[in-house]
Structure formats: structure tokens, C-alpha cells
C-alpha atoms as a PDB file:
ATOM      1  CA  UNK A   1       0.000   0.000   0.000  1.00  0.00           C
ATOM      2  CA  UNK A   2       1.437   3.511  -0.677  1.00  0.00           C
ATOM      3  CA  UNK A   3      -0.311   6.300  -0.060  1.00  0.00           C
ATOM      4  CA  UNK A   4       0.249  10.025  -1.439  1.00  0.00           C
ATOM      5  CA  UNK A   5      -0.654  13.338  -0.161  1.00  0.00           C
ATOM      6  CA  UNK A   6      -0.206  16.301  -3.373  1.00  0.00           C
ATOM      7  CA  UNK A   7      -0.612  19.776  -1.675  1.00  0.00           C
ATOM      8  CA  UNK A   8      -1.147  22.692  -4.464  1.00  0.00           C
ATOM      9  CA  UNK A   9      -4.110  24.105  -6.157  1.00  0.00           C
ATOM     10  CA  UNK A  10      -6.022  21.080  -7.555  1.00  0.00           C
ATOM     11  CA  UNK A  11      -6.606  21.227 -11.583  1.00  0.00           C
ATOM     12  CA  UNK A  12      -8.881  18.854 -13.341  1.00  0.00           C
ATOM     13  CA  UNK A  13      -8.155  17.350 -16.566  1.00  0.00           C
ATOM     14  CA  UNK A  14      -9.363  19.513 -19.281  1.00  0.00           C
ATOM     15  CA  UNK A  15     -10.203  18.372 -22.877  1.00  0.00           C
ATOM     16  CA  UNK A  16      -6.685  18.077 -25.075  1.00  0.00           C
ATOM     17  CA  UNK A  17      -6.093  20.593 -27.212  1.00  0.00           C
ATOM     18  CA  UNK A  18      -4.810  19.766 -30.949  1.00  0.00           C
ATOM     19  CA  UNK A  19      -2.480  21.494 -33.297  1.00  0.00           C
ATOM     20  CA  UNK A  20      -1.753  21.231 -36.967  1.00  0.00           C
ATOM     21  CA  UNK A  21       1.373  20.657 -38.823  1.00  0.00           C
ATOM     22  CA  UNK A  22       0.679  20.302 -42.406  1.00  0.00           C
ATOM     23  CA  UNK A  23      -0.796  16.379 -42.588  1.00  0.00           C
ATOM     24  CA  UNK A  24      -0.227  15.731 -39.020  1.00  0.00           C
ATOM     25  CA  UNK A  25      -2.637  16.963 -36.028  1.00  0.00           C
ATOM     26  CA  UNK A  26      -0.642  16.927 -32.640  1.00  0.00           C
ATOM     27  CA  UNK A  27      -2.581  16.585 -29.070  1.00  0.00           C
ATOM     28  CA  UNK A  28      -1.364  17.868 -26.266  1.00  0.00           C
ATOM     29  CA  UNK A  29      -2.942  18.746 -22.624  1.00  0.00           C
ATOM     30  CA  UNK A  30      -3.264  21.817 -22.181  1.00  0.00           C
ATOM     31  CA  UNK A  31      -0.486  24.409 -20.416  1.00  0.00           C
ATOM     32  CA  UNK A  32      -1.824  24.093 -16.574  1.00  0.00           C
ATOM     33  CA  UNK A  33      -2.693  20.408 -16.574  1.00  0.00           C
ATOM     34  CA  UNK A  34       1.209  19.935 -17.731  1.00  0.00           C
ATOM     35  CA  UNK A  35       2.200  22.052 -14.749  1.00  0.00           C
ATOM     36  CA  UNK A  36      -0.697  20.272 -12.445  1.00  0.00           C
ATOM     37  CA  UNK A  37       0.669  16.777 -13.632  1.00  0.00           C
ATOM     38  CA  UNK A  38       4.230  17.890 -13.261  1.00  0.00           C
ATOM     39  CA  UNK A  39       3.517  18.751  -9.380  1.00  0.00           C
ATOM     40  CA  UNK A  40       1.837  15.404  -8.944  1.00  0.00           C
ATOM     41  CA  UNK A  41       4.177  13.199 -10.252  1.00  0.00           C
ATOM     42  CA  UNK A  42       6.639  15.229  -7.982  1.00  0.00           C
ATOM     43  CA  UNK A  43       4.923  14.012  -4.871  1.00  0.00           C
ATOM     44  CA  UNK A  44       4.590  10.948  -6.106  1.00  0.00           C
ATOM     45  CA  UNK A  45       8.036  10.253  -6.680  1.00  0.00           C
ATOM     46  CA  UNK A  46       8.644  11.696  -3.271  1.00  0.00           C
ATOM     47  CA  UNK A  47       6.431   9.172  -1.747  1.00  0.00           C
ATOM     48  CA  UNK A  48       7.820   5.881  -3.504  1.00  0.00           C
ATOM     49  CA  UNK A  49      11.282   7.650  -2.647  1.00  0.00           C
ATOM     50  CA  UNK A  50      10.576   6.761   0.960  1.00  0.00           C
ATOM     51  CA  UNK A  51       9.186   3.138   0.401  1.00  0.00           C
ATOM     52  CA  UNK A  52      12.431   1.078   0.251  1.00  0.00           C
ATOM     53  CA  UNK A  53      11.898  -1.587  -3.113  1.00  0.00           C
ATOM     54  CA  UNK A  54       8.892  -0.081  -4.146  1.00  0.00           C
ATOM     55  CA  UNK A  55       7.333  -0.905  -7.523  1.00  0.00           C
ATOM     56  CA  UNK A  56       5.054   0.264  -9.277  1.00  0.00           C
ATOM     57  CA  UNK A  57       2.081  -2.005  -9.047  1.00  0.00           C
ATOM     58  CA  UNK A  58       1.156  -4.641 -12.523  1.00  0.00           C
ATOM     59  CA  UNK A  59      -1.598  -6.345 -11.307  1.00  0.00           C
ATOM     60  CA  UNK A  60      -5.073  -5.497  -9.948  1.00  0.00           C
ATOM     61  CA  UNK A  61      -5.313  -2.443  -7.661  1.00  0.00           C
ATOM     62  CA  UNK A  62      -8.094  -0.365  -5.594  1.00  0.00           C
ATOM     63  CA  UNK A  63      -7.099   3.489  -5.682  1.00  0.00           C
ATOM     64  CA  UNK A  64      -9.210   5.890  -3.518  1.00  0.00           C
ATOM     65  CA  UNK A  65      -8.732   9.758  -3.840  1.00  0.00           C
ATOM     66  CA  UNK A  66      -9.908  12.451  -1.898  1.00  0.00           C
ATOM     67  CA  UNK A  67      -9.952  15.905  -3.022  1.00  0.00           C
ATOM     68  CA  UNK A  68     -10.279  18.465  -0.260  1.00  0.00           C
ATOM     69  CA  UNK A  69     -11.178  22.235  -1.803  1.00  0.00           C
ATOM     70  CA  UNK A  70     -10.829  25.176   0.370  1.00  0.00           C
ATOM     71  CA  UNK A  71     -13.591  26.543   1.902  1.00  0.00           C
ATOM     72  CA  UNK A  72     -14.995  29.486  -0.104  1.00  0.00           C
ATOM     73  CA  UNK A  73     -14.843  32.758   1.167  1.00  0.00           C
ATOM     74  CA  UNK A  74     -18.520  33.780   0.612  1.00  0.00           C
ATOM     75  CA  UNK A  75     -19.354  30.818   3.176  1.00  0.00           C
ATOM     76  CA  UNK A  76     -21.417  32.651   6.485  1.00  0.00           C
ATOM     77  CA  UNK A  77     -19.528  31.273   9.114  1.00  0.00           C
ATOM     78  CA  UNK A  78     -22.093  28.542  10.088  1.00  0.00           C
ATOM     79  CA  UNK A  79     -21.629  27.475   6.493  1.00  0.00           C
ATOM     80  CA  UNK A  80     -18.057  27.484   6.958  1.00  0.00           C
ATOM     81  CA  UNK A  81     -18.106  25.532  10.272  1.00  0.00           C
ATOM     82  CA  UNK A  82     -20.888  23.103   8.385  1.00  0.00           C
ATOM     83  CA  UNK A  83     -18.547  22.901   5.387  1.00  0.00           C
ATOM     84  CA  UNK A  84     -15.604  21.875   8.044  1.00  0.00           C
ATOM     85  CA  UNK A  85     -16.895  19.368   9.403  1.00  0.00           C
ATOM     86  CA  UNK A  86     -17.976  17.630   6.217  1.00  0.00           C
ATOM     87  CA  UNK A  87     -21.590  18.432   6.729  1.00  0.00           C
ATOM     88  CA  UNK A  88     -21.732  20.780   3.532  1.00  0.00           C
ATOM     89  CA  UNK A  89     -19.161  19.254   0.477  1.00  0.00           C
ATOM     90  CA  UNK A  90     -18.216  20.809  -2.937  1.00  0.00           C
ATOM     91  CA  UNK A  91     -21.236  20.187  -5.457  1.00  0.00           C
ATOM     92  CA  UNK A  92     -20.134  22.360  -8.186  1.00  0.00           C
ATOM     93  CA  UNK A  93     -17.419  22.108 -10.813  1.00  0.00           C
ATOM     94  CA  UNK A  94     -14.884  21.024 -11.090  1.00  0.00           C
ATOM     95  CA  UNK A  95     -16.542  17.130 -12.061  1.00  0.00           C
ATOM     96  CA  UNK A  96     -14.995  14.870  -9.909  1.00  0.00           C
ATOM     97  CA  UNK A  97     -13.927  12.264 -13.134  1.00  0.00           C
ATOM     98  CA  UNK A  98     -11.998  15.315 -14.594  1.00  0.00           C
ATOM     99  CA  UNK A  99     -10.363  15.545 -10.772  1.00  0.00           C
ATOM    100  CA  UNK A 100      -9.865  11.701 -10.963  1.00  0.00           C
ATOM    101  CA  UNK A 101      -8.143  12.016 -14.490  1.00  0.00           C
ATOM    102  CA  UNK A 102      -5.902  14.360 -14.227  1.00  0.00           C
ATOM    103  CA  UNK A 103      -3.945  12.734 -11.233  1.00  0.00           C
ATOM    104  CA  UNK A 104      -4.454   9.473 -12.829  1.00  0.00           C
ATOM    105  CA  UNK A 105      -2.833  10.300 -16.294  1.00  0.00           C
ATOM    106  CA  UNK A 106       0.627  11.773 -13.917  1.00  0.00           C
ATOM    107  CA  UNK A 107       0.732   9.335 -11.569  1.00  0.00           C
ATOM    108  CA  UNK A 108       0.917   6.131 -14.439  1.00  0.00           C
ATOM    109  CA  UNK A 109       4.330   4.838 -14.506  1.00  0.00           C
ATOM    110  CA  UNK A 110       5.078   5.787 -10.751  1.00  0.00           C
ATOM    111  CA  UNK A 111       2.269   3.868  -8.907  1.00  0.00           C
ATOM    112  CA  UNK A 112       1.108   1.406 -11.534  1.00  0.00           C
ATOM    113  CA  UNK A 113       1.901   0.262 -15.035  1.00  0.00           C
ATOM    114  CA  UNK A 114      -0.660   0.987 -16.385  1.00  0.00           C
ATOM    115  CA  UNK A 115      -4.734   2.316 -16.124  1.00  0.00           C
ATOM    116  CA  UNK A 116      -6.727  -0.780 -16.475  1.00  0.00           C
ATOM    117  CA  UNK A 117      -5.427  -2.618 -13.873  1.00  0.00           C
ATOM    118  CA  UNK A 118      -7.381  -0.507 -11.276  1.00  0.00           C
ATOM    119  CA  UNK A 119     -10.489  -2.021 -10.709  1.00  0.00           C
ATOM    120  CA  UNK A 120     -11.453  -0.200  -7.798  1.00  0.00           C
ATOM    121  CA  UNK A 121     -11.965   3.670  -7.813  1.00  0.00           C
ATOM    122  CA  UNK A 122     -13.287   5.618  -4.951  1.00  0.00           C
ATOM    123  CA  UNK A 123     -13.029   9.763  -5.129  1.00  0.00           C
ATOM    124  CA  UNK A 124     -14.252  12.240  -2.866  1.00  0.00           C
ATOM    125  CA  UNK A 125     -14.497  15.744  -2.413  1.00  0.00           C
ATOM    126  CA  UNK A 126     -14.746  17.900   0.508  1.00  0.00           C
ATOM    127  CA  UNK A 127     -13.705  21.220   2.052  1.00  0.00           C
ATOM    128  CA  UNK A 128     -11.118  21.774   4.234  1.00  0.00           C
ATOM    129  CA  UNK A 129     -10.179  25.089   6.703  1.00  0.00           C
ATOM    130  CA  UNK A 130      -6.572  24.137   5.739  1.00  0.00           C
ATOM    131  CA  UNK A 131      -4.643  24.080   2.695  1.00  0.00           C
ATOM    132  CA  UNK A 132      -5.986  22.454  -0.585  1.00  0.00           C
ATOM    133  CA  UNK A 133      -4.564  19.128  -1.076  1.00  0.00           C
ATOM    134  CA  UNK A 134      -5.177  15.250  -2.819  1.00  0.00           C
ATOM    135  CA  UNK A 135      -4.607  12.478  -0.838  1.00  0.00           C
ATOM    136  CA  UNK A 136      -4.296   9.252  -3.026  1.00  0.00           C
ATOM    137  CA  UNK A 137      -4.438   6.136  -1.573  1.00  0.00           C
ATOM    138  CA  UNK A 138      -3.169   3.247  -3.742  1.00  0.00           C
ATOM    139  CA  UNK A 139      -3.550  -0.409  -2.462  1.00  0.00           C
ATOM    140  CA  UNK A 140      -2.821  -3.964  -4.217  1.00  0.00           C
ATOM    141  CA  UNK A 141      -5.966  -6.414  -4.616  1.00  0.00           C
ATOM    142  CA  UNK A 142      -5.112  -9.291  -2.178  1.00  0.00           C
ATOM    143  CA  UNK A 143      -2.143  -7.316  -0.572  1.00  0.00           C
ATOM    144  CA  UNK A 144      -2.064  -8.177   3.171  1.00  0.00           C
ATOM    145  CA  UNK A 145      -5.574  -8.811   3.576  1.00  0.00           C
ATOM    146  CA  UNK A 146      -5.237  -7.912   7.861  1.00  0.00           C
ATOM    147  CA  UNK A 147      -4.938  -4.436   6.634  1.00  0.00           C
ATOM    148  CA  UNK A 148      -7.566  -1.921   6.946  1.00  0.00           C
ATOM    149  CA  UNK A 149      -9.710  -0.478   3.864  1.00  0.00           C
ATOM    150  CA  UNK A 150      -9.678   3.113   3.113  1.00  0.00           C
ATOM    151  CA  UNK A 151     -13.009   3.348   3.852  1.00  0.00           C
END
């Protein structure tokens, strides 16, 4: 099991964006989901730094992902106590398969080998009176049954 925690401003994947050269159409993503992905994969590497023999995972995996969003500012301050404690959560963009995506896409190569070995996906989103932040949670189908589940 590794887990991950990526503290920045969270950016969802956006749609790719495509460029011509004469015959050939490039994609590419665009400018801040190359940064976003860049700061990911930084953490990421960070965390497997610290798990001696780690490898990134080639068979069946559950990944879980929570996506905390700081609180808005408009909030009254019973909304912002409510929104705290988990009683009030983000409804509104960004679409929580676009959140899912984007630290999906950065994280392949590092965690696992590749995208369809995860078979189980759990994502969240919540606020949070600290700093905005993904924790990813990445855990091996069968690994050490004893331990706990996410959730």
C-alpha cells in the first residue's frame, strides 16, 4: 500500500487541445494540466522515494482519492463551520472524473503500469479550513488482507 498526499491548487483534466502541422494533427494537454501533472508526479516520486523496493504495481489495484477544496470565502460562518466538518461538500465544478483524471494520467508509470489494472476507484471531495490538497491512496488487490480499507 502507498499512499500520497499532493498539496497545491487542484486542476482537473481539461479536454486536449490539438495542433496542426501540415498532414499531421498533434494533441497535447493543455499548459496548466502539464504544470498540475508535473507537481503530482513530484509528490509521487517523493512518496515511492521513501518506500524502500517499491514498484510500481502490474496487477489489480483499488485506488481511492480524496480531493479536499478550500472553503470558499462567501461561506457565512455557520456554512463554513458546516462545510468543516464535512456536513456541507463541494457540489459544483470542477466534475470529480476530470479531478480523478488528471492525477491518474501523472501518476501512471510511478504507482502502476498501467490504467486498467485498477479495478477499484473511490473519489471524494470535501472542504477543508486548511490548505488544498489530494490524498491518493493506492492499495494492491489481495495485498495483506489484515490491513484496513480506506473506507
Amino acid at each position: 500500500m502507498i499512499n500520497v498526499t499532493i498539496f497545491g491548487k487542484i486542476v482537473p483534466q481539461k479536454r486536449p487541445k490539438f495542433a496542426r502541422r501540415g498532414n499531421f494533427v498533434q494533441t497535447y494537454d493543455p499548459p496548466e494540466c502539464r504544470e498540475y501533472k508535473k507537481l503530482v508526479r513530484l509528490f509521487a516520486n517523493q512518496a515511492v522515494a521513501q518506500q524502500k523496493g517499491f514498484r510500481p504495481y502490474e496487477k489489480a489495484v483499488e485506488v481511492v482519492l480524496w480531493f479536499f477544496f478550500e472553503i470558499p470565502k462567501s461561506f457565512s460562518d455557520a456554512d463554513r463551520l458546516a462545510a468543516a466538518n464535512g456536513k456541507i461538500r463541494p457540489t459544483g465544478r470542477p466534475d470529480i472524473d476530470n479531478l480523478a483524471k488528471g492525477v491518474m494520467d501523472a501518476v501512471k508509470g510511478i504507482l502502476w503500469t498501467d490504467d486498467s489494472i485498477i479495478v477499484t476507484l473511490h473519489a471524494k471531495k470535501f472542504y477543508t479550513a486548511g490548505k488544498e490538497r489530494v490524498w491518493l491512496g493506492v492499495r494492491g488487490i489481495g495485498e495483506d488482507e489484515n490491513q484496513e480499507r480506506y473506507e
